[in-house]
PDB file of N, CA and C in Angstrom:
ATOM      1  N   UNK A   1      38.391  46.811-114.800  1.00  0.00           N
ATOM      2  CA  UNK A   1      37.503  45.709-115.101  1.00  0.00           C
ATOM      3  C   UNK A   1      36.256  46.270-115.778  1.00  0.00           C
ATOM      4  N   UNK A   2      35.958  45.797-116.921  1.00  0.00           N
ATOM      5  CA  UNK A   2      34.398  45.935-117.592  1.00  0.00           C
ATOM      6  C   UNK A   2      33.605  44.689-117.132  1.00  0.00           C
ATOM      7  N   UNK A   3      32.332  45.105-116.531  1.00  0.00           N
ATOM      8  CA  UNK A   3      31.003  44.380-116.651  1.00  0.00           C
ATOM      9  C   UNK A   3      30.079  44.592-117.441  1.00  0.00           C
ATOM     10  N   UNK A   4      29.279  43.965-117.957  1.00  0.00           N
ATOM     11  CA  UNK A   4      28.594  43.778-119.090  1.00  0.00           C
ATOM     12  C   UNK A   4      27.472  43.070-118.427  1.00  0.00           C
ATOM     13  N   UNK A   5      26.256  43.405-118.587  1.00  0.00           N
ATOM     14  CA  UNK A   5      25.235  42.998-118.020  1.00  0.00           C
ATOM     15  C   UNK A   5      24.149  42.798-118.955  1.00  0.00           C
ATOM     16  N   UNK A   6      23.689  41.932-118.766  1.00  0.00           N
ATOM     17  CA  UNK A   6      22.745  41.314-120.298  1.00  0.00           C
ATOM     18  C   UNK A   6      21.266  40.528-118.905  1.00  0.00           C
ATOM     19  N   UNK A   7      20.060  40.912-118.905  1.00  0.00           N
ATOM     20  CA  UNK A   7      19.044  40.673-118.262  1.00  0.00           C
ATOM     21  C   UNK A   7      18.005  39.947-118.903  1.00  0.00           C
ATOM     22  N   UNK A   8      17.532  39.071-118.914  1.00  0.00           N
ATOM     23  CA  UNK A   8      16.212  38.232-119.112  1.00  0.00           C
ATOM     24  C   UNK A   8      15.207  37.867-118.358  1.00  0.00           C
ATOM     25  N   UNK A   9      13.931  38.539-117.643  1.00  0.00           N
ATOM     26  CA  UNK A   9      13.130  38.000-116.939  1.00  0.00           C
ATOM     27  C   UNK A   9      14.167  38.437-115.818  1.00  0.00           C
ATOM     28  N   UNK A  10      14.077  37.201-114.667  1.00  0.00           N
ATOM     29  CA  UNK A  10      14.792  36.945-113.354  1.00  0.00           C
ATOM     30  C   UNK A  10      15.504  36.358-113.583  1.00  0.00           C
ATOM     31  N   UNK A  11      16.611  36.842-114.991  1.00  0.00           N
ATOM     32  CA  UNK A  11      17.694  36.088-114.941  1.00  0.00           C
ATOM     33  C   UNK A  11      18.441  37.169-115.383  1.00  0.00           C
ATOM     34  N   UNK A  12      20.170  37.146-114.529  1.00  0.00           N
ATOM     35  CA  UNK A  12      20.875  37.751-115.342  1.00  0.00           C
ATOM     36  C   UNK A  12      22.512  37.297-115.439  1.00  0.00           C
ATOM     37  N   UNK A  13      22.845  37.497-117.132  1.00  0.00           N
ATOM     38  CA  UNK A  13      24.058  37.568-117.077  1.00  0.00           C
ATOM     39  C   UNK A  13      25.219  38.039-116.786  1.00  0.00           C
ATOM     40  N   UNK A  14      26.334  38.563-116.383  1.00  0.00           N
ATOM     41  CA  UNK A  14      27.101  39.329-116.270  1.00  0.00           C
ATOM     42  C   UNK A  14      28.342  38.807-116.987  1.00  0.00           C
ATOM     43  N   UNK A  15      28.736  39.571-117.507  1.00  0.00           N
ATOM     44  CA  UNK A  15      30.136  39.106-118.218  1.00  0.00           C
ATOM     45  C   UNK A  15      31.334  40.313-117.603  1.00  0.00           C
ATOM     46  N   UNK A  16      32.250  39.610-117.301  1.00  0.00           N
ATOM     47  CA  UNK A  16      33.674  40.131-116.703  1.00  0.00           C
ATOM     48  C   UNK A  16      34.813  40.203-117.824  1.00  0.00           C
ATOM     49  N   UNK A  17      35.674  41.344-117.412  1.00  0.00           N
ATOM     50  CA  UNK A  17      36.210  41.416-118.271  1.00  0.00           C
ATOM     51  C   UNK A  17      37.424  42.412-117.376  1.00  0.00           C
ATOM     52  N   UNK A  18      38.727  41.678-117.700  1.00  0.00           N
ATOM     53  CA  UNK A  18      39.948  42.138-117.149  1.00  0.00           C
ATOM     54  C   UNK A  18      40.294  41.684-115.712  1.00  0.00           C
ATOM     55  N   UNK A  19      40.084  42.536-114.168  1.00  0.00           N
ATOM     56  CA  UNK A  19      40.957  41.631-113.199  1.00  0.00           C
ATOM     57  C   UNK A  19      40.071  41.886-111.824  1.00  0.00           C
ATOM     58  N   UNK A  20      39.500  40.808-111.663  1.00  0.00           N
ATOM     59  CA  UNK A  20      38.478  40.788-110.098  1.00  0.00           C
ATOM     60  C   UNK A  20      39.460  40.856-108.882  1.00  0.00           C
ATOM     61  N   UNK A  21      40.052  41.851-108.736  1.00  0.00           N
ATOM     62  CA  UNK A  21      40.539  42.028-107.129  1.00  0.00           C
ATOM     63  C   UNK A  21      40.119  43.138-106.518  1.00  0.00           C
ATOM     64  N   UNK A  22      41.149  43.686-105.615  1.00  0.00           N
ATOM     65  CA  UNK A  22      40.883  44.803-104.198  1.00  0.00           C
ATOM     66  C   UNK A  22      40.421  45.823-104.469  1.00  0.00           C
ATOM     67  N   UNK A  23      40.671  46.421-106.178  1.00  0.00           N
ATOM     68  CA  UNK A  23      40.030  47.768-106.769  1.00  0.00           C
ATOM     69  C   UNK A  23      39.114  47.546-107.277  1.00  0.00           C
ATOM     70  N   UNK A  24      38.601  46.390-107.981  1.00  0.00           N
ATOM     71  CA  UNK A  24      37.464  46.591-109.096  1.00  0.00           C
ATOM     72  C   UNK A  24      36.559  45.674-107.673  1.00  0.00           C
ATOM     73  N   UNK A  25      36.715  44.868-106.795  1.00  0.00           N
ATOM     74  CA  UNK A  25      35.549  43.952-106.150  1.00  0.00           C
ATOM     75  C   UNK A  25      34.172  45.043-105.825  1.00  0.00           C
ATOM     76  N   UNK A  26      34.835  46.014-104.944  1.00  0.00           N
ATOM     77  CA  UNK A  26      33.733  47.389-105.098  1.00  0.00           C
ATOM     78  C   UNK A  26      32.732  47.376-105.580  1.00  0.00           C
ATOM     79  N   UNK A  27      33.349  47.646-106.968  1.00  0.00           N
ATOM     80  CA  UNK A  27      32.477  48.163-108.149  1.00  0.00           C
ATOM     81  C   UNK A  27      31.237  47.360-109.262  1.00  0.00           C
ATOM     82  N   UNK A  28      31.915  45.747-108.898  1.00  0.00           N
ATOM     83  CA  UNK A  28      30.945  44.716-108.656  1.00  0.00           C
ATOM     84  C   UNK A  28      30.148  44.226-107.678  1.00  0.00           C
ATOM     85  N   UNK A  29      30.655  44.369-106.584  1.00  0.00           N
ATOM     86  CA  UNK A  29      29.479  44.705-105.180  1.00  0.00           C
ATOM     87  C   UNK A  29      28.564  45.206-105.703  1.00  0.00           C
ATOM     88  N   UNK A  30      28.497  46.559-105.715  1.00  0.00           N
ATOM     89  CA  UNK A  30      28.063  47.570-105.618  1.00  0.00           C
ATOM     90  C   UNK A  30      26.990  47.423-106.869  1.00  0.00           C
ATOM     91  N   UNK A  31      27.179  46.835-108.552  1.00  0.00           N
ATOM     92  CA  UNK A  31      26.500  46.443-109.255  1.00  0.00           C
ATOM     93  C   UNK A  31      25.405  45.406-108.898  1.00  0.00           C
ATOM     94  N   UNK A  32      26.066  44.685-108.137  1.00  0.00           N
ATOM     95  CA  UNK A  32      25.035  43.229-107.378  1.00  0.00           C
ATOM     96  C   UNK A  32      23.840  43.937-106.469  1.00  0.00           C
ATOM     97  N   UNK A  33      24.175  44.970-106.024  1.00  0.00           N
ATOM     98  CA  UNK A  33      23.640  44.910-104.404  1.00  0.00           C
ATOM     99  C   UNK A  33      22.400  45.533-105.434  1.00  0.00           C
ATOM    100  N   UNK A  34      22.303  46.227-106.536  1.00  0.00           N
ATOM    101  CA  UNK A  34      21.303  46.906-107.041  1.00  0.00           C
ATOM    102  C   UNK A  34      20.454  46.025-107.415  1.00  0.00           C
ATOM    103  N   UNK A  35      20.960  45.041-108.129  1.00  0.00           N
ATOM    104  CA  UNK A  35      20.118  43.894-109.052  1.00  0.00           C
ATOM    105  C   UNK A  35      19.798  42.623-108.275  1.00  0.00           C
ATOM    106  N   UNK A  36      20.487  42.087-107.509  1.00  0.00           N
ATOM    107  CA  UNK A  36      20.111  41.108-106.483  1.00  0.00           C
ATOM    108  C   UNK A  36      18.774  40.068-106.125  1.00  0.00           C
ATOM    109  N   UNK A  37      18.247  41.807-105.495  1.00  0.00           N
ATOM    110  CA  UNK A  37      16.712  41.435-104.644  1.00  0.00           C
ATOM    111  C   UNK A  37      15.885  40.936-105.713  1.00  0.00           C
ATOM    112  N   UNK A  38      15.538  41.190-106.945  1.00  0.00           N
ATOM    113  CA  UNK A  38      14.958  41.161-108.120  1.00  0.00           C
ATOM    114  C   UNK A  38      15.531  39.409-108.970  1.00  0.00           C
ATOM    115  N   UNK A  39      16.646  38.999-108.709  1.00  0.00           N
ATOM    116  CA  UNK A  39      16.760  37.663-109.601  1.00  0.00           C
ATOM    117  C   UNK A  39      16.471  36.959-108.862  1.00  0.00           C
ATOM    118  N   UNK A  40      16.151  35.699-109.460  1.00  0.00           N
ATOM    119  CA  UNK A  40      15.902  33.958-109.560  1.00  0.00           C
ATOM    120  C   UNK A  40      17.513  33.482-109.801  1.00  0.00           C
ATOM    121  N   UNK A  41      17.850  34.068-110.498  1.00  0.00           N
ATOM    122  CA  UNK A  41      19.290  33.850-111.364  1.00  0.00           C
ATOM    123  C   UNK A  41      20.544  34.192-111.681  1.00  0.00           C
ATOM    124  N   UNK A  42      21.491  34.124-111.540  1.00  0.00           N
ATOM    125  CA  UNK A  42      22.712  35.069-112.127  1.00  0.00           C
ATOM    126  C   UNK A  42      23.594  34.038-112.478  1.00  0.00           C
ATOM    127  N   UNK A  43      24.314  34.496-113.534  1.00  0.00           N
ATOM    128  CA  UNK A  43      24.972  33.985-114.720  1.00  0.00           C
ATOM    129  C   UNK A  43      26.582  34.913-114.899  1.00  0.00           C
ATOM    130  N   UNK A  44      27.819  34.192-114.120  1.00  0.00           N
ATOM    131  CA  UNK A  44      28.897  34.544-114.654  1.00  0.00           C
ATOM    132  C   UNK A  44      29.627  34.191-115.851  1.00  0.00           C
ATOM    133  N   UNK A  45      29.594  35.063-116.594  1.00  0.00           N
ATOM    134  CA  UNK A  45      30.829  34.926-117.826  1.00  0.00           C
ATOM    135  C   UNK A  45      31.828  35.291-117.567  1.00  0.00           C
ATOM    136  N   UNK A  46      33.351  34.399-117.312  1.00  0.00           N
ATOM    137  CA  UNK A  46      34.228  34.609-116.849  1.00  0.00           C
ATOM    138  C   UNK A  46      35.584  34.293-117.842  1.00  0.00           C
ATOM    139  N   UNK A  47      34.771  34.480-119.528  1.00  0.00           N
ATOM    140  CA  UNK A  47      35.661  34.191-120.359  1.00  0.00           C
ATOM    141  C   UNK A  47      36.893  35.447-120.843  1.00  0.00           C
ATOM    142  N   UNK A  48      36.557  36.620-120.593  1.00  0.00           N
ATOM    143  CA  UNK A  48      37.691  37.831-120.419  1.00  0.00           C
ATOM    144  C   UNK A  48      38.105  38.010-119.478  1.00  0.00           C
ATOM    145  N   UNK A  49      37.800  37.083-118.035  1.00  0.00           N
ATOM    146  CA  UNK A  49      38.320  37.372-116.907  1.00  0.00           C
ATOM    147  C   UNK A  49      39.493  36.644-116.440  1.00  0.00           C
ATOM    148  N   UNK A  50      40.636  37.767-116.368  1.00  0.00           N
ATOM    149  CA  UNK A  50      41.660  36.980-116.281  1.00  0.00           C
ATOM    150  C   UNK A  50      42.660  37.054-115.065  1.00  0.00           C
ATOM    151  N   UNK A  51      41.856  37.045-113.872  1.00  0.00           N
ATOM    152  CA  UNK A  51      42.507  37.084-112.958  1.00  0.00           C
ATOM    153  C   UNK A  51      41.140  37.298-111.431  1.00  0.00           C
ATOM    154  N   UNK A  52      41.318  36.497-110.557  1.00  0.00           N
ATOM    155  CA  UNK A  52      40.101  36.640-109.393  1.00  0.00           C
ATOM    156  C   UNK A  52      41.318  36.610-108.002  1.00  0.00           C
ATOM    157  N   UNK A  53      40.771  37.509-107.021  1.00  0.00           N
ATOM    158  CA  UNK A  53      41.759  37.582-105.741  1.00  0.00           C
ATOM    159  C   UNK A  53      40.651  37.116-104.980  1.00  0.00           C
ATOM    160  N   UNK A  54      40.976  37.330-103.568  1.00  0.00           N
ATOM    161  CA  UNK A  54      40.486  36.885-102.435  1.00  0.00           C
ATOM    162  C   UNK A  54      38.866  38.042-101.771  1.00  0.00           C
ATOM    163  N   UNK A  55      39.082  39.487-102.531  1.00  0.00           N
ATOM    164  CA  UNK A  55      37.983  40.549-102.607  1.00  0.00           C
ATOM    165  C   UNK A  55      37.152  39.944-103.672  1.00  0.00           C
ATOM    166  N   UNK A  56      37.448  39.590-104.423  1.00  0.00           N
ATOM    167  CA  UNK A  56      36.477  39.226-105.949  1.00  0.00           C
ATOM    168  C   UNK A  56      36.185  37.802-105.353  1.00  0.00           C
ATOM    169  N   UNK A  57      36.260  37.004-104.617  1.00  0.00           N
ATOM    170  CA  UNK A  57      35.799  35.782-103.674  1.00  0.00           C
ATOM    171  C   UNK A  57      34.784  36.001-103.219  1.00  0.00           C
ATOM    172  N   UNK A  58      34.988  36.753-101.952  1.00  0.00           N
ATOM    173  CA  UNK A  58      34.293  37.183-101.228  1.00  0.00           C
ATOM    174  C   UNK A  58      32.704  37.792-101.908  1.00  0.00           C
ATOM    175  N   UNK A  59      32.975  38.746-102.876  1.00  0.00           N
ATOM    176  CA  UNK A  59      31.833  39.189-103.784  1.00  0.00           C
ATOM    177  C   UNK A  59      31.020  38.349-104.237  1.00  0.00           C
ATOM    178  N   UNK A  60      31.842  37.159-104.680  1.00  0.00           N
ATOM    179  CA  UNK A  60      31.221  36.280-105.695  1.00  0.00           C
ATOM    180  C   UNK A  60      30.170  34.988-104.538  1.00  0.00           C
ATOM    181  N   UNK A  61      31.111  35.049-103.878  1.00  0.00           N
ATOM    182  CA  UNK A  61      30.402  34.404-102.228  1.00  0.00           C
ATOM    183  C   UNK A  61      28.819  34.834-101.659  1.00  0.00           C
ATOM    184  N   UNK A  62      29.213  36.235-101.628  1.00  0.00           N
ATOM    185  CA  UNK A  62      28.061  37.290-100.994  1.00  0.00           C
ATOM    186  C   UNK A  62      26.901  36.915-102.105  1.00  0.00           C
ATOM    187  N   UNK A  63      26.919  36.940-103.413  1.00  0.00           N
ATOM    188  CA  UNK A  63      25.955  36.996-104.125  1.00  0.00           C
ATOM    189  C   UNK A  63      25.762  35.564-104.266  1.00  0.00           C
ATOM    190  N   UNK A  64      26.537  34.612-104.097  1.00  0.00           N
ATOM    191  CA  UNK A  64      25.920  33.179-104.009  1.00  0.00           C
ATOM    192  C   UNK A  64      24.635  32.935-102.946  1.00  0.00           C
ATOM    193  N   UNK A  65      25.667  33.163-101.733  1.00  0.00           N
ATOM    194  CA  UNK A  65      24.355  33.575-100.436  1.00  0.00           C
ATOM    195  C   UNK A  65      22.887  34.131-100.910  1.00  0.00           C
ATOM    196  N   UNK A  66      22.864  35.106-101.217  1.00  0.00           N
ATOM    197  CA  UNK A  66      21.937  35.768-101.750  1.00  0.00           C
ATOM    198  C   UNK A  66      20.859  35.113-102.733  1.00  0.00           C
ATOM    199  N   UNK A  67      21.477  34.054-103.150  1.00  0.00           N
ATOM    200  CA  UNK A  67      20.521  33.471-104.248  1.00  0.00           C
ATOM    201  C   UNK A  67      20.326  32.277-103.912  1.00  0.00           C
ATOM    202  N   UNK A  68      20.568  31.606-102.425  1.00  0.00           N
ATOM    203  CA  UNK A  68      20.450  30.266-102.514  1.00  0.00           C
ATOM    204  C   UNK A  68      18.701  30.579-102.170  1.00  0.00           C
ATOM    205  N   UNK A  69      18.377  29.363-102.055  1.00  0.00           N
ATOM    206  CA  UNK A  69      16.773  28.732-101.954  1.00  0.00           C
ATOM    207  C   UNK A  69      15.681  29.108-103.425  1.00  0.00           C
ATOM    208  N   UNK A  70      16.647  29.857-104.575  1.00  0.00           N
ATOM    209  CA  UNK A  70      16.061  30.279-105.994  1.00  0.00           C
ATOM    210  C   UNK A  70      17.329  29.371-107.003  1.00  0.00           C
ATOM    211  N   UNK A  71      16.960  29.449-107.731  1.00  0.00           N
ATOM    212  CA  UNK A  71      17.947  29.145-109.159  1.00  0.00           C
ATOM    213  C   UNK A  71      19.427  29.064-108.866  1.00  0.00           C
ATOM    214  N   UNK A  72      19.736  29.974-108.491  1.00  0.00           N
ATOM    215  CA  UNK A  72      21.099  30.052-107.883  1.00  0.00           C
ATOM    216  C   UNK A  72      21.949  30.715-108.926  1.00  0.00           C
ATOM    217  N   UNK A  73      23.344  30.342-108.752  1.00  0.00           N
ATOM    218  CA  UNK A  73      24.025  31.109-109.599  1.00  0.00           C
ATOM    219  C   UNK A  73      24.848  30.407-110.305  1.00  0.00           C
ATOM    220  N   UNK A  74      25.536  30.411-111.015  1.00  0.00           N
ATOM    221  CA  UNK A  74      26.495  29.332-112.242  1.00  0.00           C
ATOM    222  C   UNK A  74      27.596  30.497-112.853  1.00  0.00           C
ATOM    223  N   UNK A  75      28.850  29.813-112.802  1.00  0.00           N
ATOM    224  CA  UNK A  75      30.131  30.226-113.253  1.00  0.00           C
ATOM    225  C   UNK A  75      30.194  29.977-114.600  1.00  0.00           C
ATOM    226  N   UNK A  76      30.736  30.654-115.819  1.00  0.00           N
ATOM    227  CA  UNK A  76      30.729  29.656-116.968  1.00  0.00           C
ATOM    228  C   UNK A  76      32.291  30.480-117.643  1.00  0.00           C
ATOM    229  N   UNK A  77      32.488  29.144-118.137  1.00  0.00           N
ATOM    230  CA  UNK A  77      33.823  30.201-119.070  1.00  0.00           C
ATOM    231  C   UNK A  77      35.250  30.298-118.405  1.00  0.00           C
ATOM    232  N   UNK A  78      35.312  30.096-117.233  1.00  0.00           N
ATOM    233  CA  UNK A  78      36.294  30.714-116.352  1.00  0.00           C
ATOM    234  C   UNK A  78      37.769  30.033-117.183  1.00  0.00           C
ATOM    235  N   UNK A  79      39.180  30.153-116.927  1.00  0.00           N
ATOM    236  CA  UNK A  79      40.192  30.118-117.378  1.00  0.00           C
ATOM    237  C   UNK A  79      40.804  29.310-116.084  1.00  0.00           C
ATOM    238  N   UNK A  80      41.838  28.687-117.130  1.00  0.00           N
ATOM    239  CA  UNK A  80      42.414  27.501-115.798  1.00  0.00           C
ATOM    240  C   UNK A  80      43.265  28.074-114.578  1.00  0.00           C
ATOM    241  N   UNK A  81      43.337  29.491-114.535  1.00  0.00           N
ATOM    242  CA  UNK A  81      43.979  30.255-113.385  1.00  0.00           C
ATOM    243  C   UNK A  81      42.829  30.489-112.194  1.00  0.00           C
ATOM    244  N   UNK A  82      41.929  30.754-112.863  1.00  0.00           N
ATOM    245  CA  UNK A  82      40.561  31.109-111.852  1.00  0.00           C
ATOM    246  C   UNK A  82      40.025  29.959-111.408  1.00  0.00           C
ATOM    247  N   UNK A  83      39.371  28.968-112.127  1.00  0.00           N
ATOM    248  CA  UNK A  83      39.565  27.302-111.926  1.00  0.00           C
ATOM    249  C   UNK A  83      40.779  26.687-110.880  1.00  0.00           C
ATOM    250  N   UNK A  84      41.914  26.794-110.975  1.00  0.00           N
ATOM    251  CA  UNK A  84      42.874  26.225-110.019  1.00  0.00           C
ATOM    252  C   UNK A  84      42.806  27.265-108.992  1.00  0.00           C
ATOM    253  N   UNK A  85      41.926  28.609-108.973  1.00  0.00           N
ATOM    254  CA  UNK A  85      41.850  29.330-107.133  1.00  0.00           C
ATOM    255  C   UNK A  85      40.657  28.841-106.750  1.00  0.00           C
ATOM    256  N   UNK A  86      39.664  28.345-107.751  1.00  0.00           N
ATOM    257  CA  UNK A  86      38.526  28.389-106.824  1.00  0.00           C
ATOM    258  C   UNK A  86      38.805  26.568-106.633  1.00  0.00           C
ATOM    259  N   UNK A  87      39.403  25.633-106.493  1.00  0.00           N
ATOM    260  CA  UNK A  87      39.795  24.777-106.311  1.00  0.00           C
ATOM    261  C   UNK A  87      40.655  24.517-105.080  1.00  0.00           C
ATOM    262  N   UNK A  88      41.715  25.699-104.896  1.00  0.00           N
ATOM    263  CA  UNK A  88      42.127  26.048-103.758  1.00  0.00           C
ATOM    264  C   UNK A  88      41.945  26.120-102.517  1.00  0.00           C
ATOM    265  N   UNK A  89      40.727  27.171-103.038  1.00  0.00           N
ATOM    266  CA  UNK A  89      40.027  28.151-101.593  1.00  0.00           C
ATOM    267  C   UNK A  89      38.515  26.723-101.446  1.00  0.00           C
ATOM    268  N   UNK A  90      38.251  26.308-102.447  1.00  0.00           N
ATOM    269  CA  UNK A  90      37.065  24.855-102.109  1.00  0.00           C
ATOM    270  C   UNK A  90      36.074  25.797-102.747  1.00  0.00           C
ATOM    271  N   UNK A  91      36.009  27.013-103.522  1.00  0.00           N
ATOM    272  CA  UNK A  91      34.922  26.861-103.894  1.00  0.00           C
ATOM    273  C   UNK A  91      34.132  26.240-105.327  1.00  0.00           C
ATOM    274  N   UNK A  92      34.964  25.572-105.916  1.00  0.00           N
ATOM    275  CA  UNK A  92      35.133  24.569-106.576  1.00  0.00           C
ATOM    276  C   UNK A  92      33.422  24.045-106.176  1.00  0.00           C
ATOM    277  N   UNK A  93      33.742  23.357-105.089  1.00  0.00           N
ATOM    278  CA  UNK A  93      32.999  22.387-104.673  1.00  0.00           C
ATOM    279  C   UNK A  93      31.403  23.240-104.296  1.00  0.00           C
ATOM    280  N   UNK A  94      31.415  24.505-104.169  1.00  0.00           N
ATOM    281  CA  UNK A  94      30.363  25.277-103.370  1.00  0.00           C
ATOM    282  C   UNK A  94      29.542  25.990-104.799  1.00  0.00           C
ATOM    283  N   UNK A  95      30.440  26.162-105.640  1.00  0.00           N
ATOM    284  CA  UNK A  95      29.601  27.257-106.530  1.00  0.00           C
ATOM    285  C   UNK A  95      29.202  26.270-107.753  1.00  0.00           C
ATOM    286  N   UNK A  96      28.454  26.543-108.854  1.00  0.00           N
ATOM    287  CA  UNK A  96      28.323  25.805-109.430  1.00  0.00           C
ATOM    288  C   UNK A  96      28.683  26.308-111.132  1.00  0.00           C
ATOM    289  N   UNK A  97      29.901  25.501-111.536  1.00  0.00           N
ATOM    290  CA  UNK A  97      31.670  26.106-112.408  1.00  0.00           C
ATOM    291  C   UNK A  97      30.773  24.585-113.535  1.00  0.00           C
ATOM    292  N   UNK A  98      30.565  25.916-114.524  1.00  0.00           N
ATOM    293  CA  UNK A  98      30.462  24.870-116.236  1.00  0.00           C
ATOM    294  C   UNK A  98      31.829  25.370-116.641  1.00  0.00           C
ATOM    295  N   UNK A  99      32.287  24.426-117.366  1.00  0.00           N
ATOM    296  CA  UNK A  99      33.743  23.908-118.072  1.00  0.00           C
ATOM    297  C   UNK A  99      33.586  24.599-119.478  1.00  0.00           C
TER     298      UNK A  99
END
């Protein structure tokens, strides 16, 4: 998986690229936990991302937490495979997914 990280102020983008599961969730943790404390904002691009498991959930979860009572966070781009899991699992309804 490539991340791509693009920063503005207390905002940042991240763009994904290839497959959010059990090997790469890590390595996006681990990118979050650095930048985190510091945003208002975070911004998924999930238009090269072509595949999210139940570890890349969880990640994407953890850093939602993290940002509620600020700006929060927004999905954008995602593909109708990632769309029909986070529909699944309900987070559909929890995160906030532009079309």
């Amino acid at each position: 998986m490539t991340i791509t990280e693009n920063r503005n102020g207390d905002s940042l983008t991240i763009a994904l690229e290839g497959r959010l599961e059990t090997s790469t969730a890590p390595e996006l943790d681990a990118a979050l936990q650095k930048v985190l404390p510091g945003l208002d904002e975070l911004i998924f691009d999930f238009e090269k991302l072509d595949y999210v498991s139940s570890a890349g959930l969880r990640v994407l979860l953890s850093a939602h937490k993290a940002l509620m009572g600020k700006k929060g966070m927004i999905i954008r781009n995602a593909n109708e495979l990632i769309l029909e899991v986070f529909e699944v699992t309900g987070f559909d309804s929890l995160l906030t997914i532009e079309k």
